[in-house]
PDB file of N, CA and C in Angstrom:
ATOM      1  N   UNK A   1      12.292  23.362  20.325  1.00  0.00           N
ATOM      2  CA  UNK A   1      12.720  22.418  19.322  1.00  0.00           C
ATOM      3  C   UNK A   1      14.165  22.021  19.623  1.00  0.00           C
ATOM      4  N   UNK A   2      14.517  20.741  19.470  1.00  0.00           N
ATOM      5  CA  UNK A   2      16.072  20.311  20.006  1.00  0.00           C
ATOM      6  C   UNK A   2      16.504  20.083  18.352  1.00  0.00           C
ATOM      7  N   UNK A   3      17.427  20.667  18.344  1.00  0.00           N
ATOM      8  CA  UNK A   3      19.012  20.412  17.451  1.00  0.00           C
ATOM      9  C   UNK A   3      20.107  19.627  17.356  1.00  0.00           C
ATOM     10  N   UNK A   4      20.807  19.825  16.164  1.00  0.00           N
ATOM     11  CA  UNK A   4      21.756  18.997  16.592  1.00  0.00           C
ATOM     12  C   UNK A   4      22.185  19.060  17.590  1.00  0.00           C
ATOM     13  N   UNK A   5      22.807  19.783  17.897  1.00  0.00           N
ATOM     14  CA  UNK A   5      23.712  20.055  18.854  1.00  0.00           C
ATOM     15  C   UNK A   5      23.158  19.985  20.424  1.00  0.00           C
ATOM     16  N   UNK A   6      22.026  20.142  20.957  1.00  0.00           N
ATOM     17  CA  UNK A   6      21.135  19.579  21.586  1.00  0.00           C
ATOM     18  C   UNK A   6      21.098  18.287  21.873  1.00  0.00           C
ATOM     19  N   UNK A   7      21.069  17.735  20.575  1.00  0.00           N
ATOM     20  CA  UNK A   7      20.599  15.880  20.699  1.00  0.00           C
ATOM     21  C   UNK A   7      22.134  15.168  21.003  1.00  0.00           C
ATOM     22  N   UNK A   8      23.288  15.585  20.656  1.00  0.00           N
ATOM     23  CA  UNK A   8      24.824  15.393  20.328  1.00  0.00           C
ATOM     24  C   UNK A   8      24.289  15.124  22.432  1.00  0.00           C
ATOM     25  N   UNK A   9      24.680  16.417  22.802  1.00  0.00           N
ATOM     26  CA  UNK A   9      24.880  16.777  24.304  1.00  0.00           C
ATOM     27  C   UNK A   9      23.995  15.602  25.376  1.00  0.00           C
ATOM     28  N   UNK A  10      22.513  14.499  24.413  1.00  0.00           N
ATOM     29  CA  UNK A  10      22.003  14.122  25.167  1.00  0.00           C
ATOM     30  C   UNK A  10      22.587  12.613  24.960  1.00  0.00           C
ATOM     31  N   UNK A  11      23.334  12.279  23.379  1.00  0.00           N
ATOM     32  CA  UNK A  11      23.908  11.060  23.664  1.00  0.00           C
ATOM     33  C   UNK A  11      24.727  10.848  24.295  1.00  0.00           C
ATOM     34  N   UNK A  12      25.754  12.238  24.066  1.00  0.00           N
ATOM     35  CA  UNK A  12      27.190  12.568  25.036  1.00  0.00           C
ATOM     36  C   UNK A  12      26.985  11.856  26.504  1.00  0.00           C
ATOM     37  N   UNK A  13      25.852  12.480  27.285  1.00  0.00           N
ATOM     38  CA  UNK A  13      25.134  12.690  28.463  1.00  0.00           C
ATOM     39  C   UNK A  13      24.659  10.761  28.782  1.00  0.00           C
ATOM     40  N   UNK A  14      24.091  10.145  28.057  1.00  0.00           N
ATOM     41  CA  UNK A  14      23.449   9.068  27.935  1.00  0.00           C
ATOM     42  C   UNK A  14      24.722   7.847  27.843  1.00  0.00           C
ATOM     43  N   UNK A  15      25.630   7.859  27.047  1.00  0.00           N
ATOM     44  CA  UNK A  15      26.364   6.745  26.860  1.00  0.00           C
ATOM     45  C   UNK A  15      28.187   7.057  27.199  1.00  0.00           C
ATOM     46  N   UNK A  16      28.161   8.343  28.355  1.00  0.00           N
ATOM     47  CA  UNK A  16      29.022   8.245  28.347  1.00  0.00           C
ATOM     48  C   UNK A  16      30.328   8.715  27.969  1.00  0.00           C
ATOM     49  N   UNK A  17      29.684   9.294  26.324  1.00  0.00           N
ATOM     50  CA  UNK A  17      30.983   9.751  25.796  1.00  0.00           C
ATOM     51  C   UNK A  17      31.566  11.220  25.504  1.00  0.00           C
ATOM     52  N   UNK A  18      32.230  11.437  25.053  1.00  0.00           N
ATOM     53  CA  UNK A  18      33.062  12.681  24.358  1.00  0.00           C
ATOM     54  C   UNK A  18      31.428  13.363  23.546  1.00  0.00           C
ATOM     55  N   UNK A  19      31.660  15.058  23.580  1.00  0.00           N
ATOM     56  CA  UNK A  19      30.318  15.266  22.559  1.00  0.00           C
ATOM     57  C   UNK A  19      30.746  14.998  21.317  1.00  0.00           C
ATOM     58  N   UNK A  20      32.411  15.165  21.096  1.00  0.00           N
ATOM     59  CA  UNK A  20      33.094  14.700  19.873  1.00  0.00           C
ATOM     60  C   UNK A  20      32.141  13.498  19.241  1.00  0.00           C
ATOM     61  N   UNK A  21      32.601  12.136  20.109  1.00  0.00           N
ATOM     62  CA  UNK A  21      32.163  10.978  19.443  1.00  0.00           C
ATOM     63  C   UNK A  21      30.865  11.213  19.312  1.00  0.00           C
ATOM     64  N   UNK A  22      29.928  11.763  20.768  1.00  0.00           N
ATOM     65  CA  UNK A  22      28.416  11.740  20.289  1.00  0.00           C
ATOM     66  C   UNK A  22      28.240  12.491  18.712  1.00  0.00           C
ATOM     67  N   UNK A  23      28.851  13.221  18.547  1.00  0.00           N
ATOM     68  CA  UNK A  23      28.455  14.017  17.004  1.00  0.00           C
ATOM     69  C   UNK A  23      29.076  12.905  16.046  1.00  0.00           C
ATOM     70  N   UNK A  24      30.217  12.389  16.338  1.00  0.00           N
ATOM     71  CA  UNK A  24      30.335  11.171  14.928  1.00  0.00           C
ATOM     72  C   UNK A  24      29.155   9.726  14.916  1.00  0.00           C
ATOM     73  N   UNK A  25      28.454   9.634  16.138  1.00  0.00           N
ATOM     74  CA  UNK A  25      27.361   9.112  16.370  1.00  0.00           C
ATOM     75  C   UNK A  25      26.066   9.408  15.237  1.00  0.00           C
ATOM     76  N   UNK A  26      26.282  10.356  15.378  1.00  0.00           N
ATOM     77  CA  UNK A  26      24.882  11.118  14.896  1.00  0.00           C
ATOM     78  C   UNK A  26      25.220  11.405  13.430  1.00  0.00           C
ATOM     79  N   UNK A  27      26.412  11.745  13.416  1.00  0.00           N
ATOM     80  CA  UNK A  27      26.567  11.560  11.337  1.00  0.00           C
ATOM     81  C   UNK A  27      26.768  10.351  10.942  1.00  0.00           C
ATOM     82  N   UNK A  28      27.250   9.309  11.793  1.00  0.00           N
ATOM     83  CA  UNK A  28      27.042   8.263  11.029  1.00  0.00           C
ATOM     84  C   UNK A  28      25.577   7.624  10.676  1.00  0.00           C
ATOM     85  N   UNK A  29      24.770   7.680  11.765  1.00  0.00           N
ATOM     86  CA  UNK A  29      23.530   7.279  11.599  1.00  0.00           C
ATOM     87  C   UNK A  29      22.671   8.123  10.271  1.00  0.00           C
ATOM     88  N   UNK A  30      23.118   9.477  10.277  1.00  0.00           N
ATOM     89  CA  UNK A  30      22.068  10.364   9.350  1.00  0.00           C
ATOM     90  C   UNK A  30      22.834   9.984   7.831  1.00  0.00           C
ATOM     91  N   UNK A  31      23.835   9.254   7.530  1.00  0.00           N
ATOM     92  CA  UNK A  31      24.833   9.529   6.956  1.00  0.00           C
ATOM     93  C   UNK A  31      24.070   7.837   6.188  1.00  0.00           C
ATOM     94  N   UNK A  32      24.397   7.304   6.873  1.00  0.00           N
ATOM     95  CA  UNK A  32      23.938   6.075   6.636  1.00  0.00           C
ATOM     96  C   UNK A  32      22.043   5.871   6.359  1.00  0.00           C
ATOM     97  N   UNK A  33      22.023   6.493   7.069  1.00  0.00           N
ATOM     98  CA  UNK A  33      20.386   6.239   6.377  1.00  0.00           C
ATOM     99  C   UNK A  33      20.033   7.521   5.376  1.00  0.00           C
ATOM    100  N   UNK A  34      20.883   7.898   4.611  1.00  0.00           N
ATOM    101  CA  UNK A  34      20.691   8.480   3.560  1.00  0.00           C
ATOM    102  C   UNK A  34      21.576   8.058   2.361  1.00  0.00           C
ATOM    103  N   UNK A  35      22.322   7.199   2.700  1.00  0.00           N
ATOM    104  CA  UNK A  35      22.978   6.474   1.957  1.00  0.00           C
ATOM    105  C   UNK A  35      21.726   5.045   1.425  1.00  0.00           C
ATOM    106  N   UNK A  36      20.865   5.031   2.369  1.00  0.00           N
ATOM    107  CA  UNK A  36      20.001   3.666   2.355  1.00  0.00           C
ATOM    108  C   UNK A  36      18.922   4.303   1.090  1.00  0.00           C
ATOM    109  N   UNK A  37      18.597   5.712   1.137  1.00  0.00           N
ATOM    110  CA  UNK A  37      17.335   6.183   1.131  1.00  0.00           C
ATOM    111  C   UNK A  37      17.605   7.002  -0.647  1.00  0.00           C
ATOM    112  N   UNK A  38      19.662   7.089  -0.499  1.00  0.00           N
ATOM    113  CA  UNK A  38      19.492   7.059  -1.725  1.00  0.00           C
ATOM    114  C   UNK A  38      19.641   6.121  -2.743  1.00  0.00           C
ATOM    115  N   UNK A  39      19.870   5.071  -2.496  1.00  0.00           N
ATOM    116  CA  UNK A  39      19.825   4.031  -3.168  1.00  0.00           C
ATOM    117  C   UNK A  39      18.382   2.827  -3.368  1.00  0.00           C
ATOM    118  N   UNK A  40      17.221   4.281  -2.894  1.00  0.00           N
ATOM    119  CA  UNK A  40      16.221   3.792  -3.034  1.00  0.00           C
ATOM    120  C   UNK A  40      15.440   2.621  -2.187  1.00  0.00           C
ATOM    121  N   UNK A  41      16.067   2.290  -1.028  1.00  0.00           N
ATOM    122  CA  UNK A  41      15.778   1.504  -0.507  1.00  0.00           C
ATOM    123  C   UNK A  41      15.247   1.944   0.847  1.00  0.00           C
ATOM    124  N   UNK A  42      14.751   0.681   1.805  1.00  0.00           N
ATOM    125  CA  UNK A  42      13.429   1.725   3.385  1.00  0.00           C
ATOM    126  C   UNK A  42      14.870   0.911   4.431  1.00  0.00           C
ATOM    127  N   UNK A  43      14.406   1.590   5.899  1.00  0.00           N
ATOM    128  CA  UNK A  43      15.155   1.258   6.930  1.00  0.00           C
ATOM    129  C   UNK A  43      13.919   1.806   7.803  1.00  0.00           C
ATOM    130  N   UNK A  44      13.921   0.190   8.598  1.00  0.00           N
ATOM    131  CA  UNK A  44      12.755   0.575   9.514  1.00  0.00           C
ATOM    132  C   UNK A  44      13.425   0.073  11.018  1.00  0.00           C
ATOM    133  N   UNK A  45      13.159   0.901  11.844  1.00  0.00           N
ATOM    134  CA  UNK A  45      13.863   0.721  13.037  1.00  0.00           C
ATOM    135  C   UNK A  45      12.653   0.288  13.638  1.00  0.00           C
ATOM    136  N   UNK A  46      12.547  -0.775  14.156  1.00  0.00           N
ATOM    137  CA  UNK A  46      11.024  -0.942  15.140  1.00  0.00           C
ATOM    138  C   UNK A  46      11.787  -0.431  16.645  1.00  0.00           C
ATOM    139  N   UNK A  47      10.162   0.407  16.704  1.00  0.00           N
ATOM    140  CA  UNK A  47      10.080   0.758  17.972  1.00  0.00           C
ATOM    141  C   UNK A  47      10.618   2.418  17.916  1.00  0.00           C
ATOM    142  N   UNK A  48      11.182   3.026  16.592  1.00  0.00           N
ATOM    143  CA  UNK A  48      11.672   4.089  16.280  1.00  0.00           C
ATOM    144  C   UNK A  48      10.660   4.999  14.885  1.00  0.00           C
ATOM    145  N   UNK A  49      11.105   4.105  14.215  1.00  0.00           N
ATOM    146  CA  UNK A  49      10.703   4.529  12.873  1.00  0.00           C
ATOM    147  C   UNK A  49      10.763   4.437  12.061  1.00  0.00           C
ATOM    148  N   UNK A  50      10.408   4.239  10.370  1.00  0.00           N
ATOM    149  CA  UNK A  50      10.503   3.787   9.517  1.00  0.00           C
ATOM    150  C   UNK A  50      10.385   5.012   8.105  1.00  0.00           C
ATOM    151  N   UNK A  51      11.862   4.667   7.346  1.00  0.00           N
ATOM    152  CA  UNK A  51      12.373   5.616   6.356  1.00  0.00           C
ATOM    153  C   UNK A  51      12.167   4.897   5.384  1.00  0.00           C
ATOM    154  N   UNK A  52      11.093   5.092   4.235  1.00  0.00           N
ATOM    155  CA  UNK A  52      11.189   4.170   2.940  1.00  0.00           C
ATOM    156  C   UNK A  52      10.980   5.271   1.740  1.00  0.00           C
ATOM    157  N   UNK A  53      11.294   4.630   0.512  1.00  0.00           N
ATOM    158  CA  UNK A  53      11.420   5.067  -0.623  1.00  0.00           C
ATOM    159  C   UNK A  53      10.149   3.807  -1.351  1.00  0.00           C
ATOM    160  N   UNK A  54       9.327   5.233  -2.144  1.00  0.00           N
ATOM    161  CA  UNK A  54       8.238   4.402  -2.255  1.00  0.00           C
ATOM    162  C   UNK A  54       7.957   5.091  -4.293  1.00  0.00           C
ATOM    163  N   UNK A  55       8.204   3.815  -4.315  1.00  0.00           N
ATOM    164  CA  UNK A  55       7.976   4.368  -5.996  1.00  0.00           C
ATOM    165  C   UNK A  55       6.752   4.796  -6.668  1.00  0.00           C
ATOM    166  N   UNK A  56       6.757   5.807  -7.534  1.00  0.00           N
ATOM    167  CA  UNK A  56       5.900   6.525  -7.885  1.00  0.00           C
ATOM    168  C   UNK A  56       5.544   6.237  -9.714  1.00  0.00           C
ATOM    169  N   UNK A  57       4.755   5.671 -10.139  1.00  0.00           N
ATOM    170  CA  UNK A  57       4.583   5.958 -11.417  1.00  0.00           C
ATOM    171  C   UNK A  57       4.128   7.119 -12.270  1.00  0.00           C
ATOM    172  N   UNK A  58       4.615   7.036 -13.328  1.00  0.00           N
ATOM    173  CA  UNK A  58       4.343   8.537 -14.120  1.00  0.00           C
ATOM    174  C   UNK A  58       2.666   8.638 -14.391  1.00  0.00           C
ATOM    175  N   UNK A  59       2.307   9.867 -13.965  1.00  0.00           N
ATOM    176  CA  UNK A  59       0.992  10.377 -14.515  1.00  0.00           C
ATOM    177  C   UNK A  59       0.729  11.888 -14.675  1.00  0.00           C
ATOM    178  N   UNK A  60      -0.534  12.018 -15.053  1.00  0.00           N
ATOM    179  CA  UNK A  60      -0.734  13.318 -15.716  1.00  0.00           C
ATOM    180  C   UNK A  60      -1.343  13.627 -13.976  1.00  0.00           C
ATOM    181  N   UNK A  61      -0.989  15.251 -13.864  1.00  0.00           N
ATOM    182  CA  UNK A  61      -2.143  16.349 -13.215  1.00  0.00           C
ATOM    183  C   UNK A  61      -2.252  17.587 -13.973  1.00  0.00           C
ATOM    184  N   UNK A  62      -3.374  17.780 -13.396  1.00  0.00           N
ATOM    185  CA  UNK A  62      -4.213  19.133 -14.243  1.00  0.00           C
ATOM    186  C   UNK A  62      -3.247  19.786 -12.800  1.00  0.00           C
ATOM    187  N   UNK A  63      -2.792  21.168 -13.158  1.00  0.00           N
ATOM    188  CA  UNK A  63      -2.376  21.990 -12.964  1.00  0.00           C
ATOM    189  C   UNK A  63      -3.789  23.201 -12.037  1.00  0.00           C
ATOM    190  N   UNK A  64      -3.951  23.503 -11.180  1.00  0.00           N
ATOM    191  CA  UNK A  64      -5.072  24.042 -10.724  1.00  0.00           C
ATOM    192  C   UNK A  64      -5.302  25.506 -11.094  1.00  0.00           C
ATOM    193  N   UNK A  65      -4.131  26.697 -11.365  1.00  0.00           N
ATOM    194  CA  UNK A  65      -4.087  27.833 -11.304  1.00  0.00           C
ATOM    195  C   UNK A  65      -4.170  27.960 -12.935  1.00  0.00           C
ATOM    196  N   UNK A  66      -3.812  27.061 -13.965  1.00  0.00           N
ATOM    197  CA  UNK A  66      -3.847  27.447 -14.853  1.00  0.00           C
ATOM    198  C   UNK A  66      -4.869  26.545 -15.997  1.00  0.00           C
ATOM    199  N   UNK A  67      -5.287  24.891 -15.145  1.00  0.00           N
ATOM    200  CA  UNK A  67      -5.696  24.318 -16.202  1.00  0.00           C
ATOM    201  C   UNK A  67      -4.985  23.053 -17.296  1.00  0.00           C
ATOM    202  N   UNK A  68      -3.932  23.523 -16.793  1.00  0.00           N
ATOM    203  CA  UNK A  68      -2.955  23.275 -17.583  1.00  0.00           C
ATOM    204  C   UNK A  68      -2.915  21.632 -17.308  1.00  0.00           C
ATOM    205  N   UNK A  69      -2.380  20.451 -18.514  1.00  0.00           N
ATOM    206  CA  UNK A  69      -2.358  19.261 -17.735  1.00  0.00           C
ATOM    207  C   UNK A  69      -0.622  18.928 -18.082  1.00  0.00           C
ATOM    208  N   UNK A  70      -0.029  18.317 -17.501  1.00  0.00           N
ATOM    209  CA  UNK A  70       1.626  17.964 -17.491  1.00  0.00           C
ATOM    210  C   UNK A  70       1.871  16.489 -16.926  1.00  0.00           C
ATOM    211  N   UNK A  71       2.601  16.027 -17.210  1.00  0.00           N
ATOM    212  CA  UNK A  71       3.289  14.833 -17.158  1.00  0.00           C
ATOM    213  C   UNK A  71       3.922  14.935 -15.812  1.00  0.00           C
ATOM    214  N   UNK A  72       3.556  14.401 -14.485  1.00  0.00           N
ATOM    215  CA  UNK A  72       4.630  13.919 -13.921  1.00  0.00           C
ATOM    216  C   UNK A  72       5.326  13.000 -14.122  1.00  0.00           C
ATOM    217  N   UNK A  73       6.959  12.648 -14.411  1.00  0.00           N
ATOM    218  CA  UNK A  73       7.782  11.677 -15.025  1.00  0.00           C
ATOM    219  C   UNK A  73       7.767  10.841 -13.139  1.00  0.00           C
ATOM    220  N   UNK A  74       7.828   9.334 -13.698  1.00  0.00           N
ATOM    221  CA  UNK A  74       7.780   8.127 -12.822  1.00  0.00           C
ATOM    222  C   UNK A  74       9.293   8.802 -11.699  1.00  0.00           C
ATOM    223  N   UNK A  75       9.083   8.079 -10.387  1.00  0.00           N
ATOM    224  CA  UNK A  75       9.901   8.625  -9.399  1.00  0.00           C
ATOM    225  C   UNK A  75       9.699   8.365  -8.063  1.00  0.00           C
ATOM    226  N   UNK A  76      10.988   8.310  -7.204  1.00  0.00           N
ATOM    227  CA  UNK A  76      11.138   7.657  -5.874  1.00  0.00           C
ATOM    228  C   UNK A  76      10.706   8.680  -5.097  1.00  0.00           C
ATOM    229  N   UNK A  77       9.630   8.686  -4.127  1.00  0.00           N
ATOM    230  CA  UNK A  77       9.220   9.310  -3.079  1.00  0.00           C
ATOM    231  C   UNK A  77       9.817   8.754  -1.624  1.00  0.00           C
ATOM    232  N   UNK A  78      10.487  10.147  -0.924  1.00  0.00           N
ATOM    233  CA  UNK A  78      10.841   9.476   0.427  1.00  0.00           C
ATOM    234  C   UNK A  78       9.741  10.198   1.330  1.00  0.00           C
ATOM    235  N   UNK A  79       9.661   8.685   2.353  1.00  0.00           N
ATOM    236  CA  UNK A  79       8.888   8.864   3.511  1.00  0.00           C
ATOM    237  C   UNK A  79       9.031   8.949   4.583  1.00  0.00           C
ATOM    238  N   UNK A  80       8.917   9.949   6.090  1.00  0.00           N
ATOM    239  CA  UNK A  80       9.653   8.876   7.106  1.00  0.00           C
ATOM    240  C   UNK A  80       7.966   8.870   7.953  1.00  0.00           C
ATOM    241  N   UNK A  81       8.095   7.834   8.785  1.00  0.00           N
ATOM    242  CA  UNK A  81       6.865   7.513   9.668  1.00  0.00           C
ATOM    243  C   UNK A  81       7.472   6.839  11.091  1.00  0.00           C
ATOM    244  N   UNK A  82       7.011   7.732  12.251  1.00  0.00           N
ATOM    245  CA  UNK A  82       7.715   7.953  13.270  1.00  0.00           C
ATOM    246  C   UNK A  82       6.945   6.181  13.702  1.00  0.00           C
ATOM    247  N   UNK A  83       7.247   5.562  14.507  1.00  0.00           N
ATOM    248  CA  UNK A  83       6.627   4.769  15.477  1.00  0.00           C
ATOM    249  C   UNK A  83       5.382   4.768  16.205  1.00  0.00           C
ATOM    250  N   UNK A  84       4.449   4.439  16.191  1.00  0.00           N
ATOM    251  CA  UNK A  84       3.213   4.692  17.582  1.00  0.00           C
ATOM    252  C   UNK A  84       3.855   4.462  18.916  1.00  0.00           C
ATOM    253  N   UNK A  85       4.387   3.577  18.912  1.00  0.00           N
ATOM    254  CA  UNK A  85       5.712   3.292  20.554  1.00  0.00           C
ATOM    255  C   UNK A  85       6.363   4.675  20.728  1.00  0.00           C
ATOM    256  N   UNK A  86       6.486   5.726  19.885  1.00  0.00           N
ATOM    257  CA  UNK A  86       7.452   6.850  20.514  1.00  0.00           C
ATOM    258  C   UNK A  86       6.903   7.489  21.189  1.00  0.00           C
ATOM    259  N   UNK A  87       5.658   7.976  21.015  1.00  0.00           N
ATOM    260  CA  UNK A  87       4.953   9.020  22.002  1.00  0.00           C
ATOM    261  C   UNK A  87       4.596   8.223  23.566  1.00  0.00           C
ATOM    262  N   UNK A  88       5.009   6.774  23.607  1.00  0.00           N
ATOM    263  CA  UNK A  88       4.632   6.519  24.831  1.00  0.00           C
ATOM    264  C   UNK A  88       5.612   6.482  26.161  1.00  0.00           C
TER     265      UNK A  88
END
């Protein structure tokens, strides 16, 4: 499994730079698309992947272990969905 610090070393490696900058690379991007994701909104990178916030309306589930039925209150679900282009 690659890590940060892993992935830092392969932009470092790739464009050139400082692993310094590669790591301000990499927080800005995670930084920013969680800034997108909390303000409820999607970011779809074609050819990468696509991060959306997908709204949820309130409903009931029965509870399985007990029977029980409860209110889920309405709410933003995040998604991410990799590309079909990545595995190729």
């Amino acid at each position: 499994m690659l890590n940060k610090k892993d992935l830092i070393n392969i932009i470092a490696d790739q464009q050139g730079v400082t692993k310094k900058e590669a790591g301000h690379i990499i927080d800005a991007f995670t930084s920013g698309v969680k800034k997108v994701m909390k303000d409820n909104q999607s970011v779809n990178l074609v050819g990468f992947g696509k991060f959306e916030s997908v709204y949820k309306e309130e409903r009931t589930q029965v509870l399985g272990f007990s029977g029980e039925t409860v209110t889920v209150p309405a709410h933003y679900a995040h998604k991410a969905k990799l590309s079909a282009n990545i595995a190729k």
